[in-house]
Protein backbone atom coordinates (compact mmCIF):
# COMPACT_ATOMS: atom_id res chain seq x y z
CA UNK A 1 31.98 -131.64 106.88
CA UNK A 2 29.97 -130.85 110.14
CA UNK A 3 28.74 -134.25 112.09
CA UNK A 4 26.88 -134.24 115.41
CA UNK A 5 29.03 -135.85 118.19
CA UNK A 6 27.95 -137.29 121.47
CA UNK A 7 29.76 -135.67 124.01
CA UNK A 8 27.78 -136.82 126.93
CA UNK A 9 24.69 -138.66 128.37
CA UNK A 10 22.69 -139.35 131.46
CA UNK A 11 19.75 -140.76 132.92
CA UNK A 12 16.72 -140.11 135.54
CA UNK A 13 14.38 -142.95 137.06
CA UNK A 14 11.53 -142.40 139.24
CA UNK A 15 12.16 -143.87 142.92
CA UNK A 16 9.57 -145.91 142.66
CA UNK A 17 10.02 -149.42 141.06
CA UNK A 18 6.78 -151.42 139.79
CA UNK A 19 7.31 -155.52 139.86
CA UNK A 20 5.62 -158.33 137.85
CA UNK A 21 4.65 -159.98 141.22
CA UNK A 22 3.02 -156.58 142.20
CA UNK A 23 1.16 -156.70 139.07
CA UNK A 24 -0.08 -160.02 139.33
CA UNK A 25 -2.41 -158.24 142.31
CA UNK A 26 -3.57 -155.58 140.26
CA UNK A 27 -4.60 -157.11 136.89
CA UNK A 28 -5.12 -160.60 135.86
CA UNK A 29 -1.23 -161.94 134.92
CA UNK A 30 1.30 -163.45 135.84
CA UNK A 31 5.34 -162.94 135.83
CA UNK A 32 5.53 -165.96 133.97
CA UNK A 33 3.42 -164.48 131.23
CA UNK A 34 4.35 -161.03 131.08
CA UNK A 35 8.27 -162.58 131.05
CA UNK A 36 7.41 -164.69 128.20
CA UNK A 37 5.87 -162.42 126.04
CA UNK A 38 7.49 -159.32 126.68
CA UNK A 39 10.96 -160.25 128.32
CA UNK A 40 9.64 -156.89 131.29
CA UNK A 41 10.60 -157.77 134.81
CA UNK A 42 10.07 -154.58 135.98
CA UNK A 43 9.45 -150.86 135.70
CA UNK A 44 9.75 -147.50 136.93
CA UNK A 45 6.44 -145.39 137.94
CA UNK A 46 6.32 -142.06 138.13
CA UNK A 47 5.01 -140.52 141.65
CA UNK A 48 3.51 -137.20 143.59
CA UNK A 49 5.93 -134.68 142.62
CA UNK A 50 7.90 -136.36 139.42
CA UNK A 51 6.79 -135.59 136.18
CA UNK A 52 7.91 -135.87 132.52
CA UNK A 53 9.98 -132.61 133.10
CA UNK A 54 11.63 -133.36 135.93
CA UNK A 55 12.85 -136.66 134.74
CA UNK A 56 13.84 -135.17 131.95
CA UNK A 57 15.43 -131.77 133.84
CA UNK A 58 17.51 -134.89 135.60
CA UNK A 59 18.25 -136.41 132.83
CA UNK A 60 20.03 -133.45 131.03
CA UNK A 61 21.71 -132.12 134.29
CA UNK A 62 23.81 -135.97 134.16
CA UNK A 63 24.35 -135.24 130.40
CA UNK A 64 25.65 -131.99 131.13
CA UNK A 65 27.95 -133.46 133.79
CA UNK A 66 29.04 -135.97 131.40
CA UNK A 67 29.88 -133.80 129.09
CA UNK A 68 31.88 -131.38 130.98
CA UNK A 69 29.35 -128.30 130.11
CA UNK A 70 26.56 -125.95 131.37
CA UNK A 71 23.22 -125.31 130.31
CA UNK A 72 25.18 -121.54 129.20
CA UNK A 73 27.38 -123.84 126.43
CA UNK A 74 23.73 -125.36 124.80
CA UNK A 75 22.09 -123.35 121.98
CA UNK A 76 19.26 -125.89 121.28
CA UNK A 77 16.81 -128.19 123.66
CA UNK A 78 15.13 -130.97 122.02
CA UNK A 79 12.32 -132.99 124.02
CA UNK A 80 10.53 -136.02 122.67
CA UNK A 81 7.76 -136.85 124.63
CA UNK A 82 4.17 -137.74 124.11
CA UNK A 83 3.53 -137.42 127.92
CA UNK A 84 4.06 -133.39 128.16
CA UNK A 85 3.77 -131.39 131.69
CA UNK A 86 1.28 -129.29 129.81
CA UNK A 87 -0.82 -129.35 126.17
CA UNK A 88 1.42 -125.96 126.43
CA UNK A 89 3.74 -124.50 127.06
CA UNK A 90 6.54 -127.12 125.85
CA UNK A 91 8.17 -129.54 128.24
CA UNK A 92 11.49 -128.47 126.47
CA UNK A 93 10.78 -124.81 127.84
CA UNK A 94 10.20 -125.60 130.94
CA UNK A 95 13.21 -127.83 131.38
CA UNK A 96 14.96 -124.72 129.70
CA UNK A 97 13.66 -122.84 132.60
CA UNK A 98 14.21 -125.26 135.27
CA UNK A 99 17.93 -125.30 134.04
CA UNK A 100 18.09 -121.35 134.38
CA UNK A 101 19.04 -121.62 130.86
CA UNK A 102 17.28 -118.08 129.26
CA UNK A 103 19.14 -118.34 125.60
CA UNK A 104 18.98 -120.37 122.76
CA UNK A 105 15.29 -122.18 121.79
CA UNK A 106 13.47 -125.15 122.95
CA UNK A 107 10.83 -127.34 121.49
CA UNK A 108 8.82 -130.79 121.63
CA UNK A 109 9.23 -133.13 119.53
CA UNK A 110 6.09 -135.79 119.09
CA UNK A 111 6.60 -139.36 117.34
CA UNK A 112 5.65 -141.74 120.47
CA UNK A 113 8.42 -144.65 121.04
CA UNK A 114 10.68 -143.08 117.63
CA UNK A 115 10.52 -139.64 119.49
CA UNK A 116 14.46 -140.08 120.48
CA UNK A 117 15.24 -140.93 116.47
CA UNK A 118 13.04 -138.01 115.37
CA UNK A 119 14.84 -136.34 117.85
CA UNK A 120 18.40 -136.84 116.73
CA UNK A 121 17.57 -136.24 113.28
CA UNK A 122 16.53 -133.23 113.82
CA UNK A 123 19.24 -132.24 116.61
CA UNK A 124 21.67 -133.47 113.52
CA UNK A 125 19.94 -131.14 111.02
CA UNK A 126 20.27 -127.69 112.76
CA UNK A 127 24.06 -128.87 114.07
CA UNK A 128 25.02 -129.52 109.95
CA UNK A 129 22.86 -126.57 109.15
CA UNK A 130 25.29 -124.12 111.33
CA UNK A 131 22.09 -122.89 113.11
CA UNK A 132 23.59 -124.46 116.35
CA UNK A 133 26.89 -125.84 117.93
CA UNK A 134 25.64 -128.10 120.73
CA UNK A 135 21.78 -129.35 121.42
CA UNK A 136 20.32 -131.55 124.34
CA UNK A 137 18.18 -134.60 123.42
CA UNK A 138 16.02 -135.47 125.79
CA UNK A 139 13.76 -138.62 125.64
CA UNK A 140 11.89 -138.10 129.21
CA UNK A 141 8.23 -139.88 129.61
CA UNK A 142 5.31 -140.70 132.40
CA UNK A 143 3.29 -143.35 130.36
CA UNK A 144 2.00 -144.52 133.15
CA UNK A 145 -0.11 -141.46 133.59
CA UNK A 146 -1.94 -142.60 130.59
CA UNK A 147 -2.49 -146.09 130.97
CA UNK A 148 -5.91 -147.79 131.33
CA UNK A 149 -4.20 -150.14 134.85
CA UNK A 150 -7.69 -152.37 134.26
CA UNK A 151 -6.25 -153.14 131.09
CA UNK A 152 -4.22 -156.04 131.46
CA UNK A 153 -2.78 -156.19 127.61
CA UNK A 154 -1.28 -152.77 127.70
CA UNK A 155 -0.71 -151.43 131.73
CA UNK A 156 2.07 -154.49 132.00
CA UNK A 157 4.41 -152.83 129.19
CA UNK A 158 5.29 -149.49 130.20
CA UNK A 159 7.08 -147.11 132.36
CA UNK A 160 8.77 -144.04 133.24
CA UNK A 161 11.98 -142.13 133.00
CA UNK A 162 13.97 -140.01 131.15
CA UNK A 163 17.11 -139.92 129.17
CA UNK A 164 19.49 -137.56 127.56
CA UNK A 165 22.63 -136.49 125.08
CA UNK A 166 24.44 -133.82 124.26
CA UNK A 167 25.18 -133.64 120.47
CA UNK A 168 28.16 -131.02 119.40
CA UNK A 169 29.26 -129.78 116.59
CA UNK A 170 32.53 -131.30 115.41
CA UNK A 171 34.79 -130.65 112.16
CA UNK A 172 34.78 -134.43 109.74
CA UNK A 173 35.75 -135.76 106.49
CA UNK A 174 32.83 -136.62 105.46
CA UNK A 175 34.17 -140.24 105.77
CA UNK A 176 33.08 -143.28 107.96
CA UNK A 177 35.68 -142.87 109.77
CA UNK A 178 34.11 -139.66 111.78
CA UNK A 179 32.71 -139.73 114.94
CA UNK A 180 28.88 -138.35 115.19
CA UNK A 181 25.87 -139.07 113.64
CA UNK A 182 26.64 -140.50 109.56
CA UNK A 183 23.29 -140.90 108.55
CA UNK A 184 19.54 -141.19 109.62
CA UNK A 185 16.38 -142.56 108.14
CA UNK A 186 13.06 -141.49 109.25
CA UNK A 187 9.83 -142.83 107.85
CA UNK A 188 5.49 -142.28 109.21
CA UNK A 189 2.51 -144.10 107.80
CA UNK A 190 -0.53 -142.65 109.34
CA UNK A 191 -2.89 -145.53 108.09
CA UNK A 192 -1.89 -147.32 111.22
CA UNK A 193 -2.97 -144.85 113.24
CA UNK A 194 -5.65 -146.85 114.95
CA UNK A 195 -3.66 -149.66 115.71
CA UNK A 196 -1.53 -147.84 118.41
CA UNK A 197 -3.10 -144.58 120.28
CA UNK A 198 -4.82 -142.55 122.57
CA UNK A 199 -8.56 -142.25 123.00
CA UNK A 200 -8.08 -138.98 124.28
CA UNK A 201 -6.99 -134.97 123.21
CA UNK A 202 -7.86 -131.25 123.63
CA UNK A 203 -9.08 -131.04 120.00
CA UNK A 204 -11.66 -134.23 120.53
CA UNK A 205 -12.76 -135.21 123.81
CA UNK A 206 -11.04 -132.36 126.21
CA UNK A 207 -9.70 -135.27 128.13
CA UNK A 208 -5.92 -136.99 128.46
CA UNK A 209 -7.49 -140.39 127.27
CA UNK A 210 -5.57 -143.80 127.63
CA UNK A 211 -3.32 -145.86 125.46
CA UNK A 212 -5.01 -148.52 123.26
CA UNK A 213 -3.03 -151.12 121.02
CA UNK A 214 -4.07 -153.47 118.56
CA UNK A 215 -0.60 -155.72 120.05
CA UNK A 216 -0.45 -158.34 117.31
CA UNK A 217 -0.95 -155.50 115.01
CA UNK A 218 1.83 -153.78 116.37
CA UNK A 219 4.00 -157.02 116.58
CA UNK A 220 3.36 -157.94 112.92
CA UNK A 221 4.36 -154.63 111.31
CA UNK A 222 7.41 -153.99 113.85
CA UNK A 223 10.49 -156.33 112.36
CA UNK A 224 9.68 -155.37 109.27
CA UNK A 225 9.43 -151.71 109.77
CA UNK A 226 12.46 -151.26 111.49
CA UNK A 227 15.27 -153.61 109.07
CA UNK A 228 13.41 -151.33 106.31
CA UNK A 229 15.28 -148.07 108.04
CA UNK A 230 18.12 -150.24 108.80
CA UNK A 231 18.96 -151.51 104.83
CA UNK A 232 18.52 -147.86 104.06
CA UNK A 233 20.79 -146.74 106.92
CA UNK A 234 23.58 -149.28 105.61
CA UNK A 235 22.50 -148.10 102.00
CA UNK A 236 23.36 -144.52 102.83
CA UNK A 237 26.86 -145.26 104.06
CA UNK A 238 27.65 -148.59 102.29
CA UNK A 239 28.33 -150.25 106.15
CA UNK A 240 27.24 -153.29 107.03
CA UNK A 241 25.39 -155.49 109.51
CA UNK A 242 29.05 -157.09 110.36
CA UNK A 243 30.35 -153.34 110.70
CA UNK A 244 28.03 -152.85 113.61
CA UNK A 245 29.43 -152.85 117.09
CA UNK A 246 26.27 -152.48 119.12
CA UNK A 247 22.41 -152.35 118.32
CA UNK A 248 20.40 -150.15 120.57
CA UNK A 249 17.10 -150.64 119.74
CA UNK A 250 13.59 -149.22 121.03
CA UNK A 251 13.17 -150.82 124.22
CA UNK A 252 9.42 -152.44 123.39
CA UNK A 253 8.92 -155.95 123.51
CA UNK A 254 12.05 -158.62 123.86
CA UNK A 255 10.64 -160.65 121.00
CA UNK A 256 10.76 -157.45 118.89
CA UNK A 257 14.01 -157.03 119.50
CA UNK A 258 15.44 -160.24 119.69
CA UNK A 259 13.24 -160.90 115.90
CA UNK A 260 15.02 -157.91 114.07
CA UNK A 261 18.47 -158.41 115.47
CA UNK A 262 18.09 -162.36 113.64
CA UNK A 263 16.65 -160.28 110.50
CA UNK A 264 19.02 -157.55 110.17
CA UNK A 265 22.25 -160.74 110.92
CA UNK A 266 23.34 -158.52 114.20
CA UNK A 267 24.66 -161.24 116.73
CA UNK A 268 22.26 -161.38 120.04
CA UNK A 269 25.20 -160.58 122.07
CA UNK A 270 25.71 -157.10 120.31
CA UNK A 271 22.30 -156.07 121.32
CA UNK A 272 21.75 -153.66 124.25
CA UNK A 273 18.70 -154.74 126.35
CA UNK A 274 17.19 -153.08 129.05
CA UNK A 275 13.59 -153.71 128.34
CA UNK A 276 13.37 -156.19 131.41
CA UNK A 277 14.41 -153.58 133.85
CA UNK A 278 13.06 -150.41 132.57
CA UNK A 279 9.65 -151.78 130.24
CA UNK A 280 8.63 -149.91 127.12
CA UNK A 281 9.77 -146.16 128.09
CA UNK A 282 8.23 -144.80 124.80
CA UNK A 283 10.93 -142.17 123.62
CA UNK A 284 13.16 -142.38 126.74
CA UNK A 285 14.00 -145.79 125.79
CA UNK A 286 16.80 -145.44 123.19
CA UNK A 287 18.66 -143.15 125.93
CA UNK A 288 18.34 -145.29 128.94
CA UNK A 289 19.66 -148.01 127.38
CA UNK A 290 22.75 -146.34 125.38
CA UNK A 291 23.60 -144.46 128.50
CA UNK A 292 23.87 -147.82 130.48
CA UNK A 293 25.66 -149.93 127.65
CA UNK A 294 28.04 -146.10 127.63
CA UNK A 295 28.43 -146.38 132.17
CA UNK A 296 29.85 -149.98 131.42
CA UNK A 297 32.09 -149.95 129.49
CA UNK A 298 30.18 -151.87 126.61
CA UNK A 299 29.99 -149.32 124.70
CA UNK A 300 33.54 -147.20 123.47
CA UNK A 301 34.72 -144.22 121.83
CA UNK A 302 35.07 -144.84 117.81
CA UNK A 303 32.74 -147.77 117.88
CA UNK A 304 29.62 -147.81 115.33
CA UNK A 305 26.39 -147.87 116.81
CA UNK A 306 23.05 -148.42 115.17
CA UNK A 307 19.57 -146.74 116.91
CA UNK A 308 16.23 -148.03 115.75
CA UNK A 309 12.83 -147.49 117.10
CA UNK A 310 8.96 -147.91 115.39
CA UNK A 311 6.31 -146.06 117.36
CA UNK A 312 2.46 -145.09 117.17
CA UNK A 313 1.23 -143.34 114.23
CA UNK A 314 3.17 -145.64 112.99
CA UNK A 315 6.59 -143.62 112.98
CA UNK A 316 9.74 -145.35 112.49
CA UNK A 317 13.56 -144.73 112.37
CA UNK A 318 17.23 -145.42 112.83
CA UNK A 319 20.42 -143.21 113.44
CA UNK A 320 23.72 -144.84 112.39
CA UNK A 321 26.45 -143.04 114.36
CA UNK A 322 29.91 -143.48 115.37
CA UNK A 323 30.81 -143.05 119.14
């Protein structure tokens, strides 16, 4: 059996670094509230000159390192992003371009915050389906460019930057035992649509819009979203929440997080966290945070790693996977 491997990973931030205190002179709030309720200290903004395709160009040029490998070795580039370069032409071509790569395909991939799961899955498909032997993942966003920064319930959650894999092809026995990807579970229920969104597009209003979020919404539909994905995950391979070595989980809201880990019976200290340094990166917040439990150490060949994420639309996933 084919499974999808993770051969390397990287990251990009913007230079620029947005605090709580900062905030607190911008919009009415305070650290102490924005802590509380979201567990963000900080965040990364995007400036003059960095965009979602340069973070994410960064981002796959450290993955590449990782892994050993070129942009001549990839067949496939896969970009989740809802915060494109351009309405066209993809932001996967043009980081195809910017890499000199001129083989293989590129594409966008658009679920919001489960864009990296969506992602995956999909990377996972063509890998199993022999249609390609190694494929960049790139989660790489500048949410900041579509924030409302009057709006005080939304502008204090997100950020910027970029993160990537490389899946490869790699011969299995169709076991638990294999490394890669063992099984993933995507689900979308467009009846939430209005609860999570942007007032804005080329089809409706000709303009970029801002984010709007119904938060308690969001908040009440989130835990139990995301252990749906997860049962089914364990389901799929008969594994369970004691099998786990580390949760990765969308970077969104600390609460969020912190809630499903208690649900699913996942230990707090086998969560990853980086929502306090890096906010709610939308699709580049899976990678940021598995690349940084990965650079530590935490993180180690042959252990099993569960992804989950629940985004606008609503969209909603998990990837279990073996290191």
């Amino acid at each position: 059996m084919i499974r999808s491997v993770v051969r390397g990973f990287g990251t990009a931030l913007p230079k620029r670094v947005l605090t709580n205190a900062e905030l607190e002179s911008m919009v009415d709030t305070s650290d102490e509230w924005i802590v509380q309720r979201t567990g963000i200290q900080q965040r990364y903004i995007a400036g003059e000159g960095e965009t979602t395709a340069s973070l994410g160009e960064g981002a796959a040029r450290a993955a590449l390192d990782k892994a050993g490998l070129t942009a001549a070795d990839i067949d496939l580039i896969i970009v989740a992003t809802s915060t494109p370069d351009n309405t066209f032409p993809a932001t996967a071509v043009n980081i195809q371009n910017r890499l000199g790569m001129h083989h293989g395909f590129a594409f966008d991939l658009q679920a919001v915050c489960s864009g990296f799961v969506y992602a995956v899955t999909t990377a996972d498909a063509y890998i199993r389906g022999g249609l390609a032997k190694r494929v960049l993942v790139i989660g790489t966003e500048t949410f900041s460019r579509i924030l409302d920064w009057t709006d005080r319930t939304t502008c204090v959650l997100f950020g910027d930057g970029a993160g990537a894999i490389v899946l490869e092809a790699r011969e299995g026995t169709g076991t638990n035992t294999d490394r890669g990807v063992l099984t993933t579970q995507l689900r979308s229920d467009g009846a939430h649509r209005d609860k999570l969104f942007v007032d804005g597009g080329p089809s409706t209003t000709g303009t970029v819009g801002h984010l709007r979020m119904e938060g308690r919404e969001v908040f009440k539909h989130a835990v139990g979203m995301i252990t749906d994905v997860v049962y089914s995950s364990f389901d799929a391979t008969g594994l369970t929440a004691d099998d786990i070595d580390w949760l990765v989980p969308h970077q969104a809201n600390k609460r969020i997080i912190d809630g499903s880990a208690k649900k699913l019976g996942i230990p707090l200290e086998k969560v990853v966290v980086t929502v306090d340094q890096h906010g709610n990166t939308s699709a580049a917040s899976i990678p940021l945070a598995l690349a940084a439990a990965a650079s530590d150490g935490r993180i180690k060949e042959g252990d099993i790693v569960l992804l989950e994420a629940m985004g606008g639309g609503f969209t909603w996933g998990a990837v279990l996977l073996r290191w």
